[in-house]
PDB file of N, CA and C in Angstrom:
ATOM      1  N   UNK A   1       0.833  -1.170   0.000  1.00  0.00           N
ATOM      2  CA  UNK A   1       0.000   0.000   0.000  1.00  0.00           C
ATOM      3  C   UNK A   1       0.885   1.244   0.000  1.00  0.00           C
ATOM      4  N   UNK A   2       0.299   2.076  -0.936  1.00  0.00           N
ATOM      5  CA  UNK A   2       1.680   3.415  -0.795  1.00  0.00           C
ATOM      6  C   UNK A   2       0.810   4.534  -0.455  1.00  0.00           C
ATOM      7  N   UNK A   3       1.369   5.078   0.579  1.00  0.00           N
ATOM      8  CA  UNK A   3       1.123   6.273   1.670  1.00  0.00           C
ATOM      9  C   UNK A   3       1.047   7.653   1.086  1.00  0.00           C
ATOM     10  N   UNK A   4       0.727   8.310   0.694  1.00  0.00           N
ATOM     11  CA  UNK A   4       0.955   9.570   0.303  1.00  0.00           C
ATOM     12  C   UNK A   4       1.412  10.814   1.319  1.00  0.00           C
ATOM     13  N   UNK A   5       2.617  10.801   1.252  1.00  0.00           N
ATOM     14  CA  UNK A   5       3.130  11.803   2.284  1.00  0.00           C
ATOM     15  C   UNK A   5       3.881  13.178   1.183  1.00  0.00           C
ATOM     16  N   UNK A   6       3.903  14.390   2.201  1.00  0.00           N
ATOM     17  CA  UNK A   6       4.192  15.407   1.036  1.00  0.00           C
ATOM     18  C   UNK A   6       5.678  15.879   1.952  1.00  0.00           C
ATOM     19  N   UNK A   7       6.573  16.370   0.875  1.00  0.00           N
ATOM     20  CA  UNK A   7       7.983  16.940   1.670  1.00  0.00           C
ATOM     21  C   UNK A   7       8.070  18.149   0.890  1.00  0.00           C
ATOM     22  N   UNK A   8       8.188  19.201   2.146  1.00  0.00           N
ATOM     23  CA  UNK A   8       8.096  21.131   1.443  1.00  0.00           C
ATOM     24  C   UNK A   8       9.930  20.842   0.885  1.00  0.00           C
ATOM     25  N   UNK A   9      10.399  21.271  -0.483  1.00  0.00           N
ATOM     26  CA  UNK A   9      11.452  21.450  -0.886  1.00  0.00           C
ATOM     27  C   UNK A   9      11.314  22.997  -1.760  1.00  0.00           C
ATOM     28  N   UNK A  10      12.229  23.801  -2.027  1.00  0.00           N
ATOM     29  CA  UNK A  10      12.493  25.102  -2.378  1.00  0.00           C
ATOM     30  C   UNK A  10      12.274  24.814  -4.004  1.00  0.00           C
ATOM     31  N   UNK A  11      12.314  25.402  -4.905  1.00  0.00           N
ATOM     32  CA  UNK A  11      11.933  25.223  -6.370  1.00  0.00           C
ATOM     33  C   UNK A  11      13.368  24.973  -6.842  1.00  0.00           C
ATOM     34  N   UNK A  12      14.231  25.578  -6.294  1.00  0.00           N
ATOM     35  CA  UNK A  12      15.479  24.875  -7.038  1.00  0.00           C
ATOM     36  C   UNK A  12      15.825  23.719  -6.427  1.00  0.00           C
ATOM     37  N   UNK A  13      15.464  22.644  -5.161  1.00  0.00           N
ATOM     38  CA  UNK A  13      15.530  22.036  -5.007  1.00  0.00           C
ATOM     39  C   UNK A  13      14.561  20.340  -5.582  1.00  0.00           C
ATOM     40  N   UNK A  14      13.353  21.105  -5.893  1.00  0.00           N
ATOM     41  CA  UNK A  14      12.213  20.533  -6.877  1.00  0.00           C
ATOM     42  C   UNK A  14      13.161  20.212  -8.071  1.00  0.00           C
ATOM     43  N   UNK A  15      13.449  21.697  -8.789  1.00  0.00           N
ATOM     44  CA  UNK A  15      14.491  21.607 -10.396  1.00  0.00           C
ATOM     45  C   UNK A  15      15.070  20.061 -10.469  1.00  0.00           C
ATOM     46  N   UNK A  16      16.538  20.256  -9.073  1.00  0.00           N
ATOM     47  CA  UNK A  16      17.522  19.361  -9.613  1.00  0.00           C
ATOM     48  C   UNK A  16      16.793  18.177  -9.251  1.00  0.00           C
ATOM     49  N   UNK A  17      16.082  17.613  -8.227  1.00  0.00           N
ATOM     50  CA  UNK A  17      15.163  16.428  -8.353  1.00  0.00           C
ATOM     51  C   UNK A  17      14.876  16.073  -9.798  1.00  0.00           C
ATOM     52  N   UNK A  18      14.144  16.753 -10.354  1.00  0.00           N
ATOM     53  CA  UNK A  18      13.933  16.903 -11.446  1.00  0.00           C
ATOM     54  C   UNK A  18      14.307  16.251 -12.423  1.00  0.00           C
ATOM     55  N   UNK A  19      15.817  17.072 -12.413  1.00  0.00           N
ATOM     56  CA  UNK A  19      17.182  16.681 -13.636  1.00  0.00           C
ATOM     57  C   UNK A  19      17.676  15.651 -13.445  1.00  0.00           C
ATOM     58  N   UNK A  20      17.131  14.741 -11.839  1.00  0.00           N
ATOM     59  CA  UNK A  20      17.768  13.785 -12.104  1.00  0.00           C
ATOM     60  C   UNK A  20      17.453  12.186 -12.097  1.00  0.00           C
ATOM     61  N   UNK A  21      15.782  12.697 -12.025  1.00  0.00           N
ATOM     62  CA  UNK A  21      14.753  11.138 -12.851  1.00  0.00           C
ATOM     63  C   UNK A  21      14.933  10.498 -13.735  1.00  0.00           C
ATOM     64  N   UNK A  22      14.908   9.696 -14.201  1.00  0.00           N
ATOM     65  CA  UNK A  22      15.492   9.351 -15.062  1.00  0.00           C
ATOM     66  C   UNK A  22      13.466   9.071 -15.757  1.00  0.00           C
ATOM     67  N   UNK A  23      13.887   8.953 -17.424  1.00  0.00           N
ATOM     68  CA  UNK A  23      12.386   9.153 -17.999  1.00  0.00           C
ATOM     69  C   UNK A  23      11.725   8.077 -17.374  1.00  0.00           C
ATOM     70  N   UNK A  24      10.176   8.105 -17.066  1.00  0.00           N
ATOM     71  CA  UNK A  24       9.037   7.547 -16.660  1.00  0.00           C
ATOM     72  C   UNK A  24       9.204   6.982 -15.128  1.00  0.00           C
ATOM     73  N   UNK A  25      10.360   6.879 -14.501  1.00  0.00           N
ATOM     74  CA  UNK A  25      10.598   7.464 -12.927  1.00  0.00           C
ATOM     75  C   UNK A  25       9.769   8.379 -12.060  1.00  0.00           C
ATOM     76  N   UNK A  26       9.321   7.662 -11.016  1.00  0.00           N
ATOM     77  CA  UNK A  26       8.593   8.627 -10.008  1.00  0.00           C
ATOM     78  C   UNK A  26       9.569   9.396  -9.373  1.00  0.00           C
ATOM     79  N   UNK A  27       9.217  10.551  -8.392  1.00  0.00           N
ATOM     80  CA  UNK A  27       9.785  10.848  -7.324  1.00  0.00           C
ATOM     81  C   UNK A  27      10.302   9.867  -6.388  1.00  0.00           C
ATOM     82  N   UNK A  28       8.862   8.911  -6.368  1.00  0.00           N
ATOM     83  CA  UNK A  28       9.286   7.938  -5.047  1.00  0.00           C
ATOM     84  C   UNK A  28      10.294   6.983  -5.794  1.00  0.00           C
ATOM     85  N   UNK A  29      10.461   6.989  -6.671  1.00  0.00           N
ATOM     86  CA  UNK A  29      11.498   6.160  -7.179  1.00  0.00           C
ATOM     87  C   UNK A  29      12.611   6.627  -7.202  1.00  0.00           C
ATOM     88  N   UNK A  30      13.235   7.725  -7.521  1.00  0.00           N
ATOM     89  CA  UNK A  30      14.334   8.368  -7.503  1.00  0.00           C
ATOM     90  C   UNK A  30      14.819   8.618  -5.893  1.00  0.00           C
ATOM     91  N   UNK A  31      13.701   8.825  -5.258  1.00  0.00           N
ATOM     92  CA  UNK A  31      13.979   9.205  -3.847  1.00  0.00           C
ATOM     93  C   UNK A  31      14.643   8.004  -3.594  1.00  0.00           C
ATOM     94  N   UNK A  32      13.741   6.459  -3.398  1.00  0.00           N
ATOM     95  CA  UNK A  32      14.763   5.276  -3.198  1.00  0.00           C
ATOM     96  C   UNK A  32      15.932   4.983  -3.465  1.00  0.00           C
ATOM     97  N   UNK A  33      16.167   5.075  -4.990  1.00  0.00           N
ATOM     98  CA  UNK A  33      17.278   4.969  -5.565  1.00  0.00           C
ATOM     99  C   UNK A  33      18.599   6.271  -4.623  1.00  0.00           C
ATOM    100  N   UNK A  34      18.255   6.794  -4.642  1.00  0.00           N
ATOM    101  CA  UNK A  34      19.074   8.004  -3.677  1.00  0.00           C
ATOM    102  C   UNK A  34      18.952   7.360  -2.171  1.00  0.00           C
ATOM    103  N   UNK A  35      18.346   6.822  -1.898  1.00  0.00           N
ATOM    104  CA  UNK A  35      18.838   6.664  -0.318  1.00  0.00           C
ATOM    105  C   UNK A  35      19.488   5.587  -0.072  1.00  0.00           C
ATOM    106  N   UNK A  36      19.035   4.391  -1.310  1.00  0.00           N
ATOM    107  CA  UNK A  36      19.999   3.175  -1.380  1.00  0.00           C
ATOM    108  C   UNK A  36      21.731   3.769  -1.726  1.00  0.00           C
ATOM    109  N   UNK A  37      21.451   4.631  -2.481  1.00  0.00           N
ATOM    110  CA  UNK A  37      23.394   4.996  -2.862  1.00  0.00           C
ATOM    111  C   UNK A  37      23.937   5.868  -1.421  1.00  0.00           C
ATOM    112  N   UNK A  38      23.000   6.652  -0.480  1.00  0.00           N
ATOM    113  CA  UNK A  38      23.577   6.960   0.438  1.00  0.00           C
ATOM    114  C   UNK A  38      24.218   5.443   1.299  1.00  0.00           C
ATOM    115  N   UNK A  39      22.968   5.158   1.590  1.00  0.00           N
ATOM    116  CA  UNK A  39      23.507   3.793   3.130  1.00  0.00           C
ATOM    117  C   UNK A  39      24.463   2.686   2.098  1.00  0.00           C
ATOM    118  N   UNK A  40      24.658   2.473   0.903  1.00  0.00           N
ATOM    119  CA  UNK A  40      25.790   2.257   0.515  1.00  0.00           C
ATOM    120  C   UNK A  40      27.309   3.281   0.721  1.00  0.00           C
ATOM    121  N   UNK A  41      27.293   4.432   0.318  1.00  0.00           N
ATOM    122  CA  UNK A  41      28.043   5.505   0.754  1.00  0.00           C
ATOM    123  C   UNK A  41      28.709   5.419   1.772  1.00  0.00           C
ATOM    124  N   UNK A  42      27.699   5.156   2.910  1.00  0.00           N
ATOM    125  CA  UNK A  42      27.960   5.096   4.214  1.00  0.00           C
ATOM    126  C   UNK A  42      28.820   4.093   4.405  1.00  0.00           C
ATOM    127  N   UNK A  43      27.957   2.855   4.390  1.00  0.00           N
ATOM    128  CA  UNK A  43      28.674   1.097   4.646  1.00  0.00           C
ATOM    129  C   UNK A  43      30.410   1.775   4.304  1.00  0.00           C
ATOM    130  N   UNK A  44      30.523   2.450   2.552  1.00  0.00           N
ATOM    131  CA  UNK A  44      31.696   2.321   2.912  1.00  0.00           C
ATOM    132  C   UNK A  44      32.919   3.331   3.520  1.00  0.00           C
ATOM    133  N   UNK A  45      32.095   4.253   3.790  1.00  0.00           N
ATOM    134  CA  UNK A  45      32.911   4.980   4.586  1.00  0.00           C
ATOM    135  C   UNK A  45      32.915   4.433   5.906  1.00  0.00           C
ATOM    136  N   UNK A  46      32.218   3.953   6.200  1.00  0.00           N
ATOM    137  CA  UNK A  46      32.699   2.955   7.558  1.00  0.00           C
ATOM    138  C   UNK A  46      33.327   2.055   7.374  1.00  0.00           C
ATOM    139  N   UNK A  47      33.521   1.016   6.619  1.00  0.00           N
ATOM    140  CA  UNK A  47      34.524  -0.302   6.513  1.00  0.00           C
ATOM    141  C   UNK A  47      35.931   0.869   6.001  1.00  0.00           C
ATOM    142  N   UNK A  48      36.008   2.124   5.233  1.00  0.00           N
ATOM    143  CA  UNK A  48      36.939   2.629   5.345  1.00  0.00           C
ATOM    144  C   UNK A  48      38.002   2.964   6.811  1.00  0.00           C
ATOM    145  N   UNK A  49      37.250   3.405   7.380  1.00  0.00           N
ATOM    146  CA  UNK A  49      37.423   3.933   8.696  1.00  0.00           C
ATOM    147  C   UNK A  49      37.674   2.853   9.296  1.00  0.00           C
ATOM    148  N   UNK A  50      37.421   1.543   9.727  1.00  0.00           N
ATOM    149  CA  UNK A  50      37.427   0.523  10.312  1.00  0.00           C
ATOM    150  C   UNK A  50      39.086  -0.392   9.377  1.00  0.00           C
ATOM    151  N   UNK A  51      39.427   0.242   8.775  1.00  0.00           N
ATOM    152  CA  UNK A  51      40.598  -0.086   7.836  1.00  0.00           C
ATOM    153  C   UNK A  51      41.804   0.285   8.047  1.00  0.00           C
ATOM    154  N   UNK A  52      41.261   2.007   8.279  1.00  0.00           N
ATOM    155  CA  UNK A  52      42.524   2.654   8.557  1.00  0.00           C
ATOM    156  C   UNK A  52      42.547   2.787  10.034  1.00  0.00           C
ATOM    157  N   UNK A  53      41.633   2.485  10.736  1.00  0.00           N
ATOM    158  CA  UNK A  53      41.727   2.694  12.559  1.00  0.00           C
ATOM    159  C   UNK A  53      42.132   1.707  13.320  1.00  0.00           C
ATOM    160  N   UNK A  54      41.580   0.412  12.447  1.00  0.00           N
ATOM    161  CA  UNK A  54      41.251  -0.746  13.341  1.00  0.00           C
ATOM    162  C   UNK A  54      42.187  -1.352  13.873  1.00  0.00           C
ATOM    163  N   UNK A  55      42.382  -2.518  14.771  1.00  0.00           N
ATOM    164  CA  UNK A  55      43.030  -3.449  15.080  1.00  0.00           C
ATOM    165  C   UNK A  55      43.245  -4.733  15.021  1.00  0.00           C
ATOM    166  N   UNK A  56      43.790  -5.300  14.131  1.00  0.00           N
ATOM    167  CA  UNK A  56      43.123  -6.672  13.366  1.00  0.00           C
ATOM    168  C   UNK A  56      44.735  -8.168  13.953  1.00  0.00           C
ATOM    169  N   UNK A  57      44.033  -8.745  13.947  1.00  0.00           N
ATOM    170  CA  UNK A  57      45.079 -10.324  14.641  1.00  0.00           C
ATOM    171  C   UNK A  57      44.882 -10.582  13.721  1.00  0.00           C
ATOM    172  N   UNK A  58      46.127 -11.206  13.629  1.00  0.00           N
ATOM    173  CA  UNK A  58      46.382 -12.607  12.223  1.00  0.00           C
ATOM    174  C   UNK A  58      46.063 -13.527  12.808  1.00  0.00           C
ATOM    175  N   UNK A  59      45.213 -14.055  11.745  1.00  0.00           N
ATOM    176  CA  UNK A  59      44.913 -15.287  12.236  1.00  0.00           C
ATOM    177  C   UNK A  59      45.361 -16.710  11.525  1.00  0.00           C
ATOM    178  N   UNK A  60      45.707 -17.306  12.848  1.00  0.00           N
ATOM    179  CA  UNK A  60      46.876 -19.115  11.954  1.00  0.00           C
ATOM    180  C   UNK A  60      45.747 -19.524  10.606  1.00  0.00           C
ATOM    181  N   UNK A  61      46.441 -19.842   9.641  1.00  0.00           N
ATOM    182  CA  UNK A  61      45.892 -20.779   8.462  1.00  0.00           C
ATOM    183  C   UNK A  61      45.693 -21.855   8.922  1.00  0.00           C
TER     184      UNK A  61
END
């Protein structure tokens, strides 16, 4: 079931939304697609960080 919820954005913020649907793409589709590439983003700026910080044992073969 899909919810109809509304989000206030500025008209140039509407625009680049906009520019960057791809043809016959919803909002709610683009919106997904954008939040999946963030919490990917993320994942790897954390396994980054966990790379260069961490503390790792060798472990016997």
């Amino acid at each position: 079931m899909i919810a109809t919820k509304r989000i206030a954005v500025t008209e140039e913020v509407w625009a680049e939304l906009s520019k960057l649907r791809e043809p016959g793409e919803t909002f709610s589709q683009l919106l997904s697609r954008m939040v999946e590439r963030e919490k990917e983003g993320r994942l790897i700026e954390h396994l980054k960080k966990i790379a260069d910080e961490g503390e790792f044992v060798e472990m016997p073969l």
